[in-house]
C-alpha atoms as a PDB file:
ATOM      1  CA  UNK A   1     -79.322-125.648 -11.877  1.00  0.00           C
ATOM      2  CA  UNK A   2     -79.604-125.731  -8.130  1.00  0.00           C
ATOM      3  CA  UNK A   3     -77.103-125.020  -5.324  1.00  0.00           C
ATOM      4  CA  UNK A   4     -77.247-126.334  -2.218  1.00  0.00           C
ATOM      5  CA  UNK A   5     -74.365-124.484  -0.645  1.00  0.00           C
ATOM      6  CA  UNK A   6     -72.469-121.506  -1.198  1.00  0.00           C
ATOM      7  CA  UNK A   7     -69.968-121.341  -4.016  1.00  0.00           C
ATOM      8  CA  UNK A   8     -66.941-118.847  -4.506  1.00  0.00           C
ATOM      9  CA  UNK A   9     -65.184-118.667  -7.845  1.00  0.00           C
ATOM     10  CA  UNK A  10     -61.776-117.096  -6.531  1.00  0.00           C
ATOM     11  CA  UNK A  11     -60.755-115.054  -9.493  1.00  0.00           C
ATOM     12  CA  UNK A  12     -61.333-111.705 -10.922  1.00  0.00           C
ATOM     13  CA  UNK A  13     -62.128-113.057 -14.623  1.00  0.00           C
ATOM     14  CA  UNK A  14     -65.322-111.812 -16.354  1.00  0.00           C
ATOM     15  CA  UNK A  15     -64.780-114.775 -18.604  1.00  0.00           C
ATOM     16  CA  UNK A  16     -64.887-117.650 -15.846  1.00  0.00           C
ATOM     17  CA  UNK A  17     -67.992-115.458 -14.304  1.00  0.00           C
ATOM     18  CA  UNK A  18     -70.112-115.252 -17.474  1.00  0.00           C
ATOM     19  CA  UNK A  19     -69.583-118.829 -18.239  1.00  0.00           C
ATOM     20  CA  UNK A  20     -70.511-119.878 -14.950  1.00  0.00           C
ATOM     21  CA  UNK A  21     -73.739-117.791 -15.152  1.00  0.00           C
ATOM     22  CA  UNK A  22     -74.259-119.065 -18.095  1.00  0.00           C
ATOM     23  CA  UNK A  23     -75.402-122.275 -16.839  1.00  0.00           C
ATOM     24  CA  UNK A  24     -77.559-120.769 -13.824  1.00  0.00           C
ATOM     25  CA  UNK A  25     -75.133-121.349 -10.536  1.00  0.00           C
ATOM     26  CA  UNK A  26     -75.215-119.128  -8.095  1.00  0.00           C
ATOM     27  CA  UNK A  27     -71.911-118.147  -6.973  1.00  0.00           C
ATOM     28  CA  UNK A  28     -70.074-115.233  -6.020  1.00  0.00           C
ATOM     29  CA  UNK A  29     -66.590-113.545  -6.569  1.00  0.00           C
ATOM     30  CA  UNK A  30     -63.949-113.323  -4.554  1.00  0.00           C
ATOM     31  CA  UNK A  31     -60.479-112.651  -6.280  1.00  0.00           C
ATOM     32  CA  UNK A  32     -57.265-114.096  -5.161  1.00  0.00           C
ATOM     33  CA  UNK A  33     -54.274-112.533  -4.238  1.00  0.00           C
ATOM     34  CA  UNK A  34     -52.025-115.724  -5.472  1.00  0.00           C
ATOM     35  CA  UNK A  35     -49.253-114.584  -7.548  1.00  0.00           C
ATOM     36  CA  UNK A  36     -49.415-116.528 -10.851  1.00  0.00           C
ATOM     37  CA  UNK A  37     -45.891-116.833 -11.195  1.00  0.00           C
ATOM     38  CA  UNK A  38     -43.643-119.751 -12.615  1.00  0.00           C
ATOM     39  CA  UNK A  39     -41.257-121.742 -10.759  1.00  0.00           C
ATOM     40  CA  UNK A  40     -38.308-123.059 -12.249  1.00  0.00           C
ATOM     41  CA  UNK A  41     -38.475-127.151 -12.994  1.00  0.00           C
ATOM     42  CA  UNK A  42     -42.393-126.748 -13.314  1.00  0.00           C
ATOM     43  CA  UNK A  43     -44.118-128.505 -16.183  1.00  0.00           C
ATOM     44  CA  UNK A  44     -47.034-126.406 -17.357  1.00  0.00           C
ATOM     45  CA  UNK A  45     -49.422-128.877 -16.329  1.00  0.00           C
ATOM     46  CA  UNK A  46     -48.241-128.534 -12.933  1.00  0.00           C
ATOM     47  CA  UNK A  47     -47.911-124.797 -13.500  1.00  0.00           C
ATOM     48  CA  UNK A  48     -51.476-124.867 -13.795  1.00  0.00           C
ATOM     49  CA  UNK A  49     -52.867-127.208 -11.572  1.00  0.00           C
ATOM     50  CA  UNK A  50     -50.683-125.439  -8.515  1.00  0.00           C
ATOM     51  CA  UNK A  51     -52.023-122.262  -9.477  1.00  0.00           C
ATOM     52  CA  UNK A  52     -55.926-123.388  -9.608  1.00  0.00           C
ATOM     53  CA  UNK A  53     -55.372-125.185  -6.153  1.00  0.00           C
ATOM     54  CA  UNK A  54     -53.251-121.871  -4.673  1.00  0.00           C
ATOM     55  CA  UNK A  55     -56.158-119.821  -5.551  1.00  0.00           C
ATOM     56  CA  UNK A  56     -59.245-121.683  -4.192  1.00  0.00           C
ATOM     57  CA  UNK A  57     -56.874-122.477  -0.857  1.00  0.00           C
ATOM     58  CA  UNK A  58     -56.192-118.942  -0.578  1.00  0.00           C
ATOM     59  CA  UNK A  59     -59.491-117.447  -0.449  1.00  0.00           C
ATOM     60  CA  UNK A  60     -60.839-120.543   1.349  1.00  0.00           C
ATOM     61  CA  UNK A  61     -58.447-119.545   4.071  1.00  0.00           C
ATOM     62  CA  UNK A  62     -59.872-116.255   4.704  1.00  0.00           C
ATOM     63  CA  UNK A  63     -61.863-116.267   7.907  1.00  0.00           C
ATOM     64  CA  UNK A  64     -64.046-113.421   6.862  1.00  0.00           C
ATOM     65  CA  UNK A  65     -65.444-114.863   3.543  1.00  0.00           C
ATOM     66  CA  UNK A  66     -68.111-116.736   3.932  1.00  0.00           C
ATOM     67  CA  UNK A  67     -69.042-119.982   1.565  1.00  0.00           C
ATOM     68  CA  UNK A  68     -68.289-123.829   1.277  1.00  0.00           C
ATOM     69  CA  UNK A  69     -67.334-124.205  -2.218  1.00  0.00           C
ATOM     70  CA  UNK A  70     -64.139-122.436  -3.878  1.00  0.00           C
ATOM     71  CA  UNK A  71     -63.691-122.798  -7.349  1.00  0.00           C
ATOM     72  CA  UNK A  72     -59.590-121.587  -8.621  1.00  0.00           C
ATOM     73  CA  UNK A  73     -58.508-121.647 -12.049  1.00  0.00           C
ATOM     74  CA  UNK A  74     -55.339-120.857 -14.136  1.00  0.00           C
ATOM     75  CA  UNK A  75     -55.075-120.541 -17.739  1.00  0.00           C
ATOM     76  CA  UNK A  76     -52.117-120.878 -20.325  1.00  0.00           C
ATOM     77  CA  UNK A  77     -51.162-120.659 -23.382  1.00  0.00           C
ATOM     78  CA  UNK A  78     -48.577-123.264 -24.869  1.00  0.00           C
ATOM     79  CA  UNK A  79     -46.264-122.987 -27.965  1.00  0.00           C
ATOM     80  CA  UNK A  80     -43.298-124.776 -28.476  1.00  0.00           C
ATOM     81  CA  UNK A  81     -43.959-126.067 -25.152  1.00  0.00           C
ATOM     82  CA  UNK A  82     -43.172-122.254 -23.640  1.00  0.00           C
ATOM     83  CA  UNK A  83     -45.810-120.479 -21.846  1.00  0.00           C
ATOM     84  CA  UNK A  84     -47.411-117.649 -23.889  1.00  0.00           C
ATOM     85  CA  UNK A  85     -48.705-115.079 -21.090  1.00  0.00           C
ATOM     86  CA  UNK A  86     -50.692-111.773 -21.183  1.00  0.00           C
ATOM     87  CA  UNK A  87     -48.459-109.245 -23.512  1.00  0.00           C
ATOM     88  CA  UNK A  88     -47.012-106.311 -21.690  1.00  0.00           C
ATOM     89  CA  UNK A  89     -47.697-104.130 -24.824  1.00  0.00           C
ATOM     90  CA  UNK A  90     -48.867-104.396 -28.298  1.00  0.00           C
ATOM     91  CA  UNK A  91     -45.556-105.216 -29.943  1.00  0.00           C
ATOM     92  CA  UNK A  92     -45.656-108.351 -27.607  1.00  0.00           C
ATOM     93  CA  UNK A  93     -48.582-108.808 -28.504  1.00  0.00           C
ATOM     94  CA  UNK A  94     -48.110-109.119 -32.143  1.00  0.00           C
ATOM     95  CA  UNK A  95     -45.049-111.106 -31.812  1.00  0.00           C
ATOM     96  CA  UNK A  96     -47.575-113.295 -29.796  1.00  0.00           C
ATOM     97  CA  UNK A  97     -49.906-113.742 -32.767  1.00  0.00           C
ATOM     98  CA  UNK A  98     -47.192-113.848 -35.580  1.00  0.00           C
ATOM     99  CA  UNK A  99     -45.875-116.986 -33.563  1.00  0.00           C
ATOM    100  CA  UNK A 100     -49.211-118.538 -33.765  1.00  0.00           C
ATOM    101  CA  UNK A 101     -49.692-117.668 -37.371  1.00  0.00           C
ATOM    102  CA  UNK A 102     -50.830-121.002 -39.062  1.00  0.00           C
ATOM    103  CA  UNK A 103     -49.914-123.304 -36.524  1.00  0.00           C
ATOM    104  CA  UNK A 104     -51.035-125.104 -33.744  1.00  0.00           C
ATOM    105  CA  UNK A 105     -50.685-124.493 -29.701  1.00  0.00           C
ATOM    106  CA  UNK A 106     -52.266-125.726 -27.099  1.00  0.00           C
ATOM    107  CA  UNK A 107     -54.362-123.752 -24.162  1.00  0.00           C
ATOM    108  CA  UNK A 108     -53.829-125.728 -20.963  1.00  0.00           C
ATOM    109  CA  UNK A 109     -56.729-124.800 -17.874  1.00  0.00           C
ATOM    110  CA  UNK A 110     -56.155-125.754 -14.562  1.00  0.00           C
ATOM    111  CA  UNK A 111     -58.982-125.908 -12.158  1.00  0.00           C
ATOM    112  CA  UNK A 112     -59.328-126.705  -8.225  1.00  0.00           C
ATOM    113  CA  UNK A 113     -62.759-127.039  -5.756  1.00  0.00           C
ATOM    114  CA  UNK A 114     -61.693-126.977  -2.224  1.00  0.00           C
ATOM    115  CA  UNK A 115     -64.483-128.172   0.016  1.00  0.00           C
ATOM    116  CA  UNK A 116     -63.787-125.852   3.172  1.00  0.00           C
ATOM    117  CA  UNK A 117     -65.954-128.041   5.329  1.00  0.00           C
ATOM    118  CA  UNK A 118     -64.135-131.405   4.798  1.00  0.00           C
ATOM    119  CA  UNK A 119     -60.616-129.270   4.048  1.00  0.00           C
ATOM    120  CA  UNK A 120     -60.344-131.863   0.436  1.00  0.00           C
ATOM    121  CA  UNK A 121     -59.577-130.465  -2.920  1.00  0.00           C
ATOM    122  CA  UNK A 122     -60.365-132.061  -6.158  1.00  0.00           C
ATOM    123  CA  UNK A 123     -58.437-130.548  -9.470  1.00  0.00           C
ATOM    124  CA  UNK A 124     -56.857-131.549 -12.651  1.00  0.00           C
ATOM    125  CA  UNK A 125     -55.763-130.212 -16.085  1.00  0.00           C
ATOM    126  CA  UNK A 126     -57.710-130.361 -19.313  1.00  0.00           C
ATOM    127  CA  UNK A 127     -55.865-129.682 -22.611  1.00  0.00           C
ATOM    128  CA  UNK A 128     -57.166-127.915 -26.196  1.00  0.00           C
ATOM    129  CA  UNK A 129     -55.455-127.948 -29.152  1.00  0.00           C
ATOM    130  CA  UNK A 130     -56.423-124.807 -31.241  1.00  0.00           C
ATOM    131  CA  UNK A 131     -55.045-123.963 -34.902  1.00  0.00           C
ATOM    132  CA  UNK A 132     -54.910-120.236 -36.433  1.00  0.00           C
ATOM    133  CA  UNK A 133     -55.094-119.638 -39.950  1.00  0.00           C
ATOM    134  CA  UNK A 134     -52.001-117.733 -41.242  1.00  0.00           C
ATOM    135  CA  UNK A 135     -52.253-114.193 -40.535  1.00  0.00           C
ATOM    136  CA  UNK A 136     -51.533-111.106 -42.409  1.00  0.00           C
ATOM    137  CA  UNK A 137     -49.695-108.218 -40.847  1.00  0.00           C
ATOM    138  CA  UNK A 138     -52.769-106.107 -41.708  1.00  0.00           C
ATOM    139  CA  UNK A 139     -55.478-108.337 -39.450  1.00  0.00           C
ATOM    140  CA  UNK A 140     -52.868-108.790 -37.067  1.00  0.00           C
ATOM    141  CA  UNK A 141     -52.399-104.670 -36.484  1.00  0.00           C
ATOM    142  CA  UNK A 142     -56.126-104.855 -37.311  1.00  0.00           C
ATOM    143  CA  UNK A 143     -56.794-107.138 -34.267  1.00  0.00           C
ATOM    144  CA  UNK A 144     -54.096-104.949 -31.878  1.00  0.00           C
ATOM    145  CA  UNK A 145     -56.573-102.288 -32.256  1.00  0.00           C
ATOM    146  CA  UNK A 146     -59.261-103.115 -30.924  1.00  0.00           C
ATOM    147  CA  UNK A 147     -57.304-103.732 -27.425  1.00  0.00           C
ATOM    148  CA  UNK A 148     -58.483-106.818 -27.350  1.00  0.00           C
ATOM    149  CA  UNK A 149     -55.591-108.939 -27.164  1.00  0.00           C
ATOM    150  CA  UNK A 150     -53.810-106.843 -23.941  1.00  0.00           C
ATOM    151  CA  UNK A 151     -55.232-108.614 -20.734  1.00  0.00           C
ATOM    152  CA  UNK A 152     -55.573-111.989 -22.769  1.00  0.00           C
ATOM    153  CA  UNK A 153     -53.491-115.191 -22.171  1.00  0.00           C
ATOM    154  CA  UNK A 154     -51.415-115.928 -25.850  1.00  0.00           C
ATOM    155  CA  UNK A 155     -52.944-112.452 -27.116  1.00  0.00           C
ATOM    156  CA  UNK A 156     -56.419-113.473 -28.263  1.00  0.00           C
ATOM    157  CA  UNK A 157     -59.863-114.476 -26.961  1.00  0.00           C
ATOM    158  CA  UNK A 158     -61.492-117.608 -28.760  1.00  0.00           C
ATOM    159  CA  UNK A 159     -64.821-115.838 -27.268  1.00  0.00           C
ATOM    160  CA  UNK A 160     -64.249-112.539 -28.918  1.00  0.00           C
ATOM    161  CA  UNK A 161     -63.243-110.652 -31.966  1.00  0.00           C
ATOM    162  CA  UNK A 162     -60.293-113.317 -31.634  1.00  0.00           C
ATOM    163  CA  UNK A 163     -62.389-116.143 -33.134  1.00  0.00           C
ATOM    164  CA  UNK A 164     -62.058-115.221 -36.296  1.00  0.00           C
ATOM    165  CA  UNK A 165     -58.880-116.524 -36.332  1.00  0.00           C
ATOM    166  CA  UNK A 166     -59.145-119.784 -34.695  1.00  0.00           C
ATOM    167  CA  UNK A 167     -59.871-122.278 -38.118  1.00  0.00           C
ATOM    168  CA  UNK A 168     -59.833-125.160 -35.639  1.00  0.00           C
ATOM    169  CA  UNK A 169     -59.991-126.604 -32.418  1.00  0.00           C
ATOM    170  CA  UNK A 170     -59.652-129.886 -30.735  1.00  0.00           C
ATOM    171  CA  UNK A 171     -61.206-130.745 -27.330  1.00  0.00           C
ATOM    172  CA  UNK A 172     -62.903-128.179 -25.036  1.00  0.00           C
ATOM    173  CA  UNK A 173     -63.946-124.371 -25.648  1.00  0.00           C
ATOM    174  CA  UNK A 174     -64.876-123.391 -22.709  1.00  0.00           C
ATOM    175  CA  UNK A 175     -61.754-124.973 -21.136  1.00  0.00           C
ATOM    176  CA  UNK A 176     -59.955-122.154 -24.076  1.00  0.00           C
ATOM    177  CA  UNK A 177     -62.484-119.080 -22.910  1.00  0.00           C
ATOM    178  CA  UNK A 178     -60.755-119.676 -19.202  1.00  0.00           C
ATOM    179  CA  UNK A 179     -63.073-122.893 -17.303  1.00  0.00           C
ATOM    180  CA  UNK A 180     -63.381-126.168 -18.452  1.00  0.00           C
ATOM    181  CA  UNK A 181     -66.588-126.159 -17.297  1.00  0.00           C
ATOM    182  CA  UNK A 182     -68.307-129.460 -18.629  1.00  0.00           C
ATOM    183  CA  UNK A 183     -65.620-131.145 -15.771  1.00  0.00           C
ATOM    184  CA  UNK A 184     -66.055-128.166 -13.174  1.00  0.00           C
ATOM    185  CA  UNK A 185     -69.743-129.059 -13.189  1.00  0.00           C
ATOM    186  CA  UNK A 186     -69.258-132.303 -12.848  1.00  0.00           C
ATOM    187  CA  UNK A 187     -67.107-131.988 -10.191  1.00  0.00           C
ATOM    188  CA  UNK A 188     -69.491-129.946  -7.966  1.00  0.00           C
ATOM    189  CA  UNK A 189     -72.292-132.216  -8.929  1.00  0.00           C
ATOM    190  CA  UNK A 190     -69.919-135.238  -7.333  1.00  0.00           C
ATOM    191  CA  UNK A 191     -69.622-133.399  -4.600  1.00  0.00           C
ATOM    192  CA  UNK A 192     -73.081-132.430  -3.941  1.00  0.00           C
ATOM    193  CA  UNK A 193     -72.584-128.744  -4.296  1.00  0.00           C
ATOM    194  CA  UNK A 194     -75.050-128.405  -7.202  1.00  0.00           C
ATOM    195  CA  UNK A 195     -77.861-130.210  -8.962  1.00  0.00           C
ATOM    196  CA  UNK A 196     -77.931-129.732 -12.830  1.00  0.00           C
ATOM    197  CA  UNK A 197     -81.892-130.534 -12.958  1.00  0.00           C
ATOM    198  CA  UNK A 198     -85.030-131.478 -10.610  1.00  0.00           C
ATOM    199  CA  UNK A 199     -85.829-134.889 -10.191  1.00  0.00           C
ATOM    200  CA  UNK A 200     -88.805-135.241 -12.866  1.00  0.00           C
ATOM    201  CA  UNK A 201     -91.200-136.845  -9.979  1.00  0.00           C
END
């Protein structure tokens, strides 16, 4: 993977950071200071993609950081159509999980590249549909535990000790870990901001 220009992923997720190094682009991290809060009349899709373009705009619009590319992201979890957010404590976060016992939800992922230089953004929203197995109170306390499920969107990581609870899923994983990144990637590649591979010649 090559860049050709500096790239800022504006969020304080290890998740989004390993996955992008995962694929070898060079970026650094500059949180935002966006509050992810819902507005009333919002779909979650728009929830999510106003969030993602909030947070690249916002650290875009700092004078003192430098870079071209900023990559913002939001992540949600969706039962019933309601938004399932981080649990303030564990018995929210087993109410959480006892709601997604056996079922299916959805994990909606926003994500936003603002081009600083030409002041355009491109985003959009890719959905996941992901299905637990039933649960028993014992893994569920079991899973609690481990603390795992405290700073986590819905109460669980698909990329953790979480997984052994997901029995399916339908569309993309990373897009569940936090970044879709198949489309972020292809994004920046649009855009000229990376090159997956060498020319061959």
């Amino acid at each position: 993977m090559k860049s050709t220009h500096d790239i800022v992923l504006a969020s304080a997720s290890p998740r989004r950071r390993e996955l992008l190094e995962r694929v070898g682009i060079p970026f650094r991290v500059v949180p935002s200071d966006i509050p992810e809060d819902e507005r009333p009349g919002e779909s979650p899709e728009e929830h999510v993609l106003r969030l993602s373009r909030d947070k690249a705009g916002e650290v875009a619009g700092r004078a003192d950081i430098p870079g071209r590319w900023f990559i913002g992201s939001d992540t949600i979890v969706l039962r019933d159509g309601g938004i399932l957010g981080k649990p303030a404590d564990e018995a929210e976060a087993a109410a959480m999980l006892r709601s997604l016992s056996g079922r299916e939800h959805r994990v909606l992922s926003g994500y936003a590249v603002h081009d600083r230089e030409t002041g355009t953004t491109h985003a959009d929203v890719v959905a996941t549909r992901v299905r637990f197995k039933p649960l028993t109170a014992a893994e569920i306390a079991g899973y609690i535990a481990t603390g795992e499920p405290m700073d986590k969107a819905g109460a669980y990581a698909i990329q953790g000790i979480g997984v052994f609870m997901v029995e399916a899923i339908d569309g993309s994983y990373t897009n569940v870990v936090g970044l879709p990144l198949c489309e972020v990637i292809a994004v920046l590649e649009k855009l000229g901001a990376v090159r997956l591979f060498d020319n061959p010649t």
